[in-house]
Protein backbone atom coordinates (compact mmCIF):
# COMPACT_ATOMS: atom_id res chain seq x y z
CA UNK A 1 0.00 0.00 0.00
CA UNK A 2 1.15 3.39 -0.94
CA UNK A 3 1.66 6.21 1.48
CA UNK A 4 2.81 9.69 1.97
CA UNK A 5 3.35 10.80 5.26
CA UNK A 6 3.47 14.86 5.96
CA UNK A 7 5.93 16.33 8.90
CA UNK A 8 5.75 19.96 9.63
CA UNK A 9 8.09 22.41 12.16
CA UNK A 10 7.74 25.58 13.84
CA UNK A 11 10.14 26.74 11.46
CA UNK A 12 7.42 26.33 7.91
CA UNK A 13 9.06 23.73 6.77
CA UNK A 14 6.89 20.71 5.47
CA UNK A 15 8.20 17.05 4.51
CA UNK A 16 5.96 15.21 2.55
CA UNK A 17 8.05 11.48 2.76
CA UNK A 18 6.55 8.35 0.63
CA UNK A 19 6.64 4.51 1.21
CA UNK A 20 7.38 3.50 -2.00
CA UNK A 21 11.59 3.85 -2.35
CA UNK A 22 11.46 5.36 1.42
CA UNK A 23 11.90 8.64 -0.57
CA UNK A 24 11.34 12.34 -0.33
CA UNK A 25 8.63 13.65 -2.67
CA UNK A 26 8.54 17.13 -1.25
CA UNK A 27 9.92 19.80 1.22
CA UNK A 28 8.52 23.40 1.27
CA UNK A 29 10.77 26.38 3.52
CA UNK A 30 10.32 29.83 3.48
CA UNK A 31 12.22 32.28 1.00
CA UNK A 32 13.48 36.05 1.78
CA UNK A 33 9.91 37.24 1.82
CA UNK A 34 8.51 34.29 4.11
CA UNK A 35 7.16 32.41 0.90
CA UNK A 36 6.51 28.70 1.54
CA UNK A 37 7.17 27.03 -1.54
CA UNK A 38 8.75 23.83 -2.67
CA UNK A 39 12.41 23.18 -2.47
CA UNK A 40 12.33 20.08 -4.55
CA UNK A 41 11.92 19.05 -8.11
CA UNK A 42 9.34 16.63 -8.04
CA UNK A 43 6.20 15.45 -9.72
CA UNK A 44 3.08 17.28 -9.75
CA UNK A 45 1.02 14.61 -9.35
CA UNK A 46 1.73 11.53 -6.73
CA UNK A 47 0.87 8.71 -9.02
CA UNK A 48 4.14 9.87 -11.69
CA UNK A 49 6.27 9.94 -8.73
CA UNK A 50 5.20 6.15 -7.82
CA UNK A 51 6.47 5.29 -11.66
CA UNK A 52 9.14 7.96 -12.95
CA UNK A 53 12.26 6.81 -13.92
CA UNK A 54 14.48 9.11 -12.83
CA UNK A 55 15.12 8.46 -9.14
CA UNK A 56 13.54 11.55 -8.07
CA UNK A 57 13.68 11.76 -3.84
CA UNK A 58 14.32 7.86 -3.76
CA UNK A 59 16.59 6.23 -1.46
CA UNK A 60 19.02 4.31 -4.31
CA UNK A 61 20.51 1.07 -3.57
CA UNK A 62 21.85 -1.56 -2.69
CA UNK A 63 24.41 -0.04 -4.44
CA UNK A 64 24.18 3.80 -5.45
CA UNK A 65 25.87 5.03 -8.54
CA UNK A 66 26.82 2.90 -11.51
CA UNK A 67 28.66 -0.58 -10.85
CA UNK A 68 30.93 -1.44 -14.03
CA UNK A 69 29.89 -3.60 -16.50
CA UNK A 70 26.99 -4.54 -13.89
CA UNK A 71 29.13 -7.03 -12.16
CA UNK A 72 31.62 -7.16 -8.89
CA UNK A 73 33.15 -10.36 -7.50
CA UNK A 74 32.78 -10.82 -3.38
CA UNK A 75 35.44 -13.60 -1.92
CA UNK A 76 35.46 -15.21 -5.37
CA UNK A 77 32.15 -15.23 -6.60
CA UNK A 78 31.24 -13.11 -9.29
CA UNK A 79 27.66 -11.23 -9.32
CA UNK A 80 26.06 -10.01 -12.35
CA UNK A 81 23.19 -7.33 -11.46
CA UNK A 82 20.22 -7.55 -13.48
CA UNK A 83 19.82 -3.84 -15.36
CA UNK A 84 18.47 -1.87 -17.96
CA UNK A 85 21.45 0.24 -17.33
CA UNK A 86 25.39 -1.86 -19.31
CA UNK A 87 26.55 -0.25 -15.71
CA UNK A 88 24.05 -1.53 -13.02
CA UNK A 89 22.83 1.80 -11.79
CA UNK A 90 21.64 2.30 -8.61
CA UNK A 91 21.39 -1.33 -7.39
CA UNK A 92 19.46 -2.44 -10.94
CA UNK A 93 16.36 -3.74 -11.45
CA UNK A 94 16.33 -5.42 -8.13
CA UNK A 95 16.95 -2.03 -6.53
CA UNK A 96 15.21 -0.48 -3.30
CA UNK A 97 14.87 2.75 -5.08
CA UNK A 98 10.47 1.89 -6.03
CA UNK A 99 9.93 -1.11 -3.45
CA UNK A 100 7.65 -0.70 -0.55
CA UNK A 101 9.26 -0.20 2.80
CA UNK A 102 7.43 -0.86 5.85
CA UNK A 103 6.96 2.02 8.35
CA UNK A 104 6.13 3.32 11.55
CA UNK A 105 6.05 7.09 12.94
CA UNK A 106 7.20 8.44 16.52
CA UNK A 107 7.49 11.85 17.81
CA UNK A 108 9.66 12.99 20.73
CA UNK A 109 10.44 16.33 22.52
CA UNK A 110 13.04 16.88 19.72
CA UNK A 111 11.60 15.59 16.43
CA UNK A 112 9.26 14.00 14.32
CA UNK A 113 10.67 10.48 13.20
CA UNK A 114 9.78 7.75 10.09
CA UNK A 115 11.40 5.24 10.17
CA UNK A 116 11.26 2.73 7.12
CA UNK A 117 12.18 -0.69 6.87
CA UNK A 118 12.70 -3.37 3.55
CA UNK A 119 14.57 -6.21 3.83
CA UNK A 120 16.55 -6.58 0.33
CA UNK A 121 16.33 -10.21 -0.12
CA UNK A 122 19.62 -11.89 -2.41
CA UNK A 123 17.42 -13.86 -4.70
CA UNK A 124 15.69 -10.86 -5.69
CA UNK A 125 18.25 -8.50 -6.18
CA UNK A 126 21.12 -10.80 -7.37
CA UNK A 127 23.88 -9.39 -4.50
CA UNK A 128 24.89 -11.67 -1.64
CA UNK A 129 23.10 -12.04 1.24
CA UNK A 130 19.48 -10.79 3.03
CA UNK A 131 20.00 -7.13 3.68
CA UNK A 132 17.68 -5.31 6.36
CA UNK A 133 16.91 -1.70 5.96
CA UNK A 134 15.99 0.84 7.74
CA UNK A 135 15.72 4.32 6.68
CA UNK A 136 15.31 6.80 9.48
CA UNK A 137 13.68 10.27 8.90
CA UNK A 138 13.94 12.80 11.57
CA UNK A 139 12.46 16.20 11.08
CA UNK A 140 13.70 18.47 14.23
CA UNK A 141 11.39 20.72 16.34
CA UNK A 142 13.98 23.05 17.15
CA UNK A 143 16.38 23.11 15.06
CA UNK A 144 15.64 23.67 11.07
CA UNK A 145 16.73 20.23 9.95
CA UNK A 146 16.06 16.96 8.57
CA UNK A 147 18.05 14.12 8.98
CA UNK A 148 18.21 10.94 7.15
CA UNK A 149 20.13 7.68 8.88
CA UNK A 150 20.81 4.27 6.99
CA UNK A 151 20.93 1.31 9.28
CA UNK A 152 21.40 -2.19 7.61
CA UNK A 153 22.97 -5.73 8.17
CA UNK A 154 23.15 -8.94 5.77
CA UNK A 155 23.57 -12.31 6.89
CA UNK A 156 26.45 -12.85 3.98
CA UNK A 157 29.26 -10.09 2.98
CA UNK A 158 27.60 -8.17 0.50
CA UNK A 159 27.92 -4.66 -0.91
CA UNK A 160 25.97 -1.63 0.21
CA UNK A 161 25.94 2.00 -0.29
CA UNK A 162 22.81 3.72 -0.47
CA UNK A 163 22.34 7.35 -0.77
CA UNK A 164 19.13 9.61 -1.05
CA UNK A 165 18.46 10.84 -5.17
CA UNK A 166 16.53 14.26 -4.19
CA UNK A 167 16.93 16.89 -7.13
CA UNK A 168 17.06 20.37 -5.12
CA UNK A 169 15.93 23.78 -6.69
CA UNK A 170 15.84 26.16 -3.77
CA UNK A 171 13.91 28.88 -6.22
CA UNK A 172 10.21 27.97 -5.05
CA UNK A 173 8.50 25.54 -6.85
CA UNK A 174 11.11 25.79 -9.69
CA UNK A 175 10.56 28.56 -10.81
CA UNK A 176 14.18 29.06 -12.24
CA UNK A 177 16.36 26.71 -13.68
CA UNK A 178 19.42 25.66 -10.87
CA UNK A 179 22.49 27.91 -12.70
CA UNK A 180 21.68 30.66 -10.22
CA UNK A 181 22.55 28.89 -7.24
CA UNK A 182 25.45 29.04 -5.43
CA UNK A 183 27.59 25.74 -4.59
CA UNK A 184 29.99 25.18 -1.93
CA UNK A 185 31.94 21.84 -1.66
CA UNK A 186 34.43 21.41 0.94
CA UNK A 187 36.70 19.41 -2.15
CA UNK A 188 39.99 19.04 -3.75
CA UNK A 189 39.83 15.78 -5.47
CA UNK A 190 37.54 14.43 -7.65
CA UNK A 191 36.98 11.41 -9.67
CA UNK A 192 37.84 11.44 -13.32
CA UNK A 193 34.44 9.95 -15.53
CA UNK A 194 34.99 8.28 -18.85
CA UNK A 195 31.50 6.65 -19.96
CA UNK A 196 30.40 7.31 -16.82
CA UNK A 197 32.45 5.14 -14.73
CA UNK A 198 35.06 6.76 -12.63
CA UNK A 199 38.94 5.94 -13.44
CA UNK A 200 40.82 7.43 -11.38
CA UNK A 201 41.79 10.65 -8.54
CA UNK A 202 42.47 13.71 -9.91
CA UNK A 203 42.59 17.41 -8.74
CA UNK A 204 39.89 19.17 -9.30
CA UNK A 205 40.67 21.80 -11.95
CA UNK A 206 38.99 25.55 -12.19
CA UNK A 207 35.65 23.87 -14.41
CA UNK A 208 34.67 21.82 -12.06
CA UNK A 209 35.83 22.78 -8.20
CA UNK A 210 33.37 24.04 -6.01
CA UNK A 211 36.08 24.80 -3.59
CA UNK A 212 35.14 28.32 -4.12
CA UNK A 213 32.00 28.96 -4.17
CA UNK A 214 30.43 30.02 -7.38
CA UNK A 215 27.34 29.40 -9.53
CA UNK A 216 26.45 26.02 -10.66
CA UNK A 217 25.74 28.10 -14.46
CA UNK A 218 29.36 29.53 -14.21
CA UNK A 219 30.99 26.30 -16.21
CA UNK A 220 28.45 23.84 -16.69
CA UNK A 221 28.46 24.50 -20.17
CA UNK A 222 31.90 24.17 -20.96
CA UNK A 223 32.40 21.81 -23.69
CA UNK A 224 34.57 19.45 -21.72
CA UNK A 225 31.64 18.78 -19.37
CA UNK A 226 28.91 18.59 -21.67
CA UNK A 227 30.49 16.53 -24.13
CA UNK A 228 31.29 14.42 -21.12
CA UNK A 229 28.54 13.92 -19.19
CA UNK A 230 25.73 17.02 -20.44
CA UNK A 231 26.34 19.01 -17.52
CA UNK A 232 27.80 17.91 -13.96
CA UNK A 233 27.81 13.87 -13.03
CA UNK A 234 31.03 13.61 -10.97
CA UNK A 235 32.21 12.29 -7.52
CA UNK A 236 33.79 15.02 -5.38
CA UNK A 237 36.12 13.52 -2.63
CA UNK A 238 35.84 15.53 1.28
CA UNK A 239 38.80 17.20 2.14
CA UNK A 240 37.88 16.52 5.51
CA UNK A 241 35.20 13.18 6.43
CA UNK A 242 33.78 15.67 9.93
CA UNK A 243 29.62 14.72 10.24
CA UNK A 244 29.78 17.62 12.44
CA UNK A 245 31.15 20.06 9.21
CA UNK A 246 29.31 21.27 6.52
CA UNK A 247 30.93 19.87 3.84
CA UNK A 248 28.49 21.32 1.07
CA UNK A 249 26.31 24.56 0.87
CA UNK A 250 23.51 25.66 -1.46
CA UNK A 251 22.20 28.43 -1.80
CA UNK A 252 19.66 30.48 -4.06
CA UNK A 253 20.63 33.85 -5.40
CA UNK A 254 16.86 35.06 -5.84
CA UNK A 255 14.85 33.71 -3.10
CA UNK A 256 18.02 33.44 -0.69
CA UNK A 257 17.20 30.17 0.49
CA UNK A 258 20.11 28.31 2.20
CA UNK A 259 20.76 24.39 2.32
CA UNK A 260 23.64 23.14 4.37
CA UNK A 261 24.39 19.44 4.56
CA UNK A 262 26.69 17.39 7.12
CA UNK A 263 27.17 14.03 6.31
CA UNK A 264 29.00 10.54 7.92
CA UNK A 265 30.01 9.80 4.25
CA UNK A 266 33.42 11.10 2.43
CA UNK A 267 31.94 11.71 -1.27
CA UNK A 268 28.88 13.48 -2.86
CA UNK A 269 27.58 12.67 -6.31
CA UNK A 270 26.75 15.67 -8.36
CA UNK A 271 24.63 15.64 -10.85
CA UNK A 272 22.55 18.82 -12.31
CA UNK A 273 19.16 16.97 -13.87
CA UNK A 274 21.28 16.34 -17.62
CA UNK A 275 19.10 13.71 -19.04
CA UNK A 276 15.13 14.25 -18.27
CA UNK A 277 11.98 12.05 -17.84
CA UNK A 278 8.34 13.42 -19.91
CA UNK A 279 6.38 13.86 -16.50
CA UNK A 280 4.61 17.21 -15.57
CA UNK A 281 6.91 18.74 -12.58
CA UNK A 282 5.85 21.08 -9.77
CA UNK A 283 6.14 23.79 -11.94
CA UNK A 284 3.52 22.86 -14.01
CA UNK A 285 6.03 22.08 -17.05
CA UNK A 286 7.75 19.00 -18.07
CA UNK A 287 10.62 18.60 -16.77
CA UNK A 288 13.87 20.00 -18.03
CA UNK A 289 17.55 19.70 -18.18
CA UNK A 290 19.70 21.69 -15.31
CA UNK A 291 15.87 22.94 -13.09
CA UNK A 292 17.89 20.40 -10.40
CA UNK A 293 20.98 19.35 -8.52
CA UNK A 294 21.11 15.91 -6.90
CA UNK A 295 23.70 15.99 -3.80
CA UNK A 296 24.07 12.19 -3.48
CA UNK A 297 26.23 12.06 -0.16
CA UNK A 298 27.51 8.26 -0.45
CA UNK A 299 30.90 6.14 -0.52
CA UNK A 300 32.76 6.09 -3.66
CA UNK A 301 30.85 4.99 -6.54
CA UNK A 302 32.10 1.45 -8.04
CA UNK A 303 34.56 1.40 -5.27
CA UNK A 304 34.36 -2.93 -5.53
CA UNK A 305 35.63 -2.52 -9.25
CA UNK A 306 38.06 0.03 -8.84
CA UNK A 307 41.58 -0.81 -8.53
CA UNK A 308 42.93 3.21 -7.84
CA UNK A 309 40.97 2.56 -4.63
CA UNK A 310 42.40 0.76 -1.63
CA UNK A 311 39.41 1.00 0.89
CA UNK A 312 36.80 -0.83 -0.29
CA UNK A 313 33.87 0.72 2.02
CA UNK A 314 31.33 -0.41 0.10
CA UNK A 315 31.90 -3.88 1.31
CA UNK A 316 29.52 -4.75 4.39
CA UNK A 317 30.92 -7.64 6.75
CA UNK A 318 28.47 -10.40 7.69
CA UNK A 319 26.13 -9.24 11.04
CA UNK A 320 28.16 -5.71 11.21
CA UNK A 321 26.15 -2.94 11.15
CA UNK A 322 25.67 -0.24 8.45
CA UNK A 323 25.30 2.92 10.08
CA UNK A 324 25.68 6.66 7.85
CA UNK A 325 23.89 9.61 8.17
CA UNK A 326 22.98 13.23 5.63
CA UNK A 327 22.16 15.84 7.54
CA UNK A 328 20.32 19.14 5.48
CA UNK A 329 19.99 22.18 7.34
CA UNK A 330 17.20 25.03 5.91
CA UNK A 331 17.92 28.76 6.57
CA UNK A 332 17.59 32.32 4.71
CA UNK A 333 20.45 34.08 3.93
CA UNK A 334 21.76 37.68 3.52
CA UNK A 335 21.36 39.57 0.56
């Protein structure tokens, strides 16, 4: 059975959370004037967010991000993951990302909580083991933030590394396209794509460092991007792995909204909306290339297959617990 479930904080700021995927179809916060409008890309109606096909709010696992050739081998077995995508994205067609979780809903002196639960079984998605997840939602009373935990275990090694896919346009109910907003991202390093697979470490050059904040429109269009990957699709490595640090800052030039974002994990996932779905969006238009930014906090991507990488985090031991957390923060900013 399909649900939404609707949170709400002193602050104006709704969450509108849904079953299916354990996603986020909406959030609404208050711009410069005290406007309460949407802060996410989404569908306009429910039933095309049950269905789309581009990830939009959804938790995506087991695996987030693309894993080469849709295959990894675990202590000597080798897995093929059943996709439509040659690079098994986002955990394939056995995937979390449009299942049904469980839930239940508590409230204490501090927040409002969902929590959601799915256990991944291995003959359905085609990776080792039974994996149990929950996917905890806290919207805080006090403070001006949501949080998101992941808490798994398998009964087998197996791979996890599951991220939240909500496209972000701080306008008000997209209203503008995303190359007015202003990115922060507390990186150095990236990861170098070639057909979408990353290949190795590299420093991130003026194009595509957020280091210094500037507008996401400033070089998106360069023709090494776009002929790359139609806008930005790239892992950007922490300088520093803090969860009390905001590693990543977003913010709207017009309506001056503000999204921080703390996070357990040591890489976020850029990606500005390049390739686009036919559903009607909040903004009563189909939806449209760059009117987005996904800020996919996760482990590296492909980590398993990738030999420039020594820790292999992605890896989850038998009976030991996955445990990572994104934290967003809402606020208005100064002119």
């Amino acid at each position: 059975m399909v649900n939404f479930i609707e949170l709400k904080n002193k602050f104006d700021t709704y969450v509108t959370l849904c079953n299916v995927g354990a996603s986020i179809y909406d959030i609404k916060t208050i711009d410069k004037n005290k406007n309460i409008e949407s802060i996410i890309y989404t569908t306009k109606d429910k039933k095309d967010f049950l269905t789309e096909g581009s990830y939009l709010g959804k938790t995506i696992g087991r695996t987030g991000g693309r894993i080469s050739n849709s295959k990894f081998k675990l202590n000597g077995i080798e897995y093929t993951i059943p996709s439509n995508d040659p690079n098994g994205l986002h955990g394939g067609l056995g995937g979390i990302s449009y299942k049904e979780f469980g839930f239940n809903q508590n409230e204490t002196d501090e927040y409002y909580e969902v929590i959601f639960n799915y256990l991944s079984l291995g003959v359905d998605s085609n990776y080792p083991g039974d994996l149990n997840i929950n996917v905890i939602y806290r919207l805080y009373k006090n403070i001006n933030k949501l949080t998101v935990k992941y808490d798994c275990i398998s009964n087998l090694d197996t791979l996890a590394n599951i991220s939240n896919h909500s496209y972000f346009n701080l306008s008000g109910n997209a209203k503008n396209s995303i190359l007015n907003h202003n990115l922060f991202i507390n990186s150095s390093k990236m990861e170098r794509i070639e057909k979408l697979i990353p290949k190795e470490i590299v420093d991130c050059k003026e194009i595509y460092s957020f280091k210094k904040p500037h507008n996401v429109g400033d070089y998106l269009m360069d023709k090494e991007i776009i002929d790359n990957t139609n806008g930005y699709d790239f892992p950007y490595i922490f300088d520093e792995v803090d969860p009390n640090k905001f590693n990543i800052i977003l913010k709207d030039n017009d309506s001056l909204r503000v999204m921080k974002i703390k996070t357990t994990y040591p890489v976020v996932v850029v990606y500005t909306c390049n390739y686009v779905g036919n559903e009607i969006m909040n903004n009563n238009k189909k939806m449209e290339p760059y009117y987005a930014i996904c800020l996919e906090c996760m482990f590296h991507p492909n980590t398993i297959n990738s030999e420039f990488l020594n820790d292999k985090l992605d890896i989850l031991k038998k009976n030991e617990r996955y445990n990572e957390m994104i934290e967003y923060y809402f606020e208005v900013g100064n002119e």
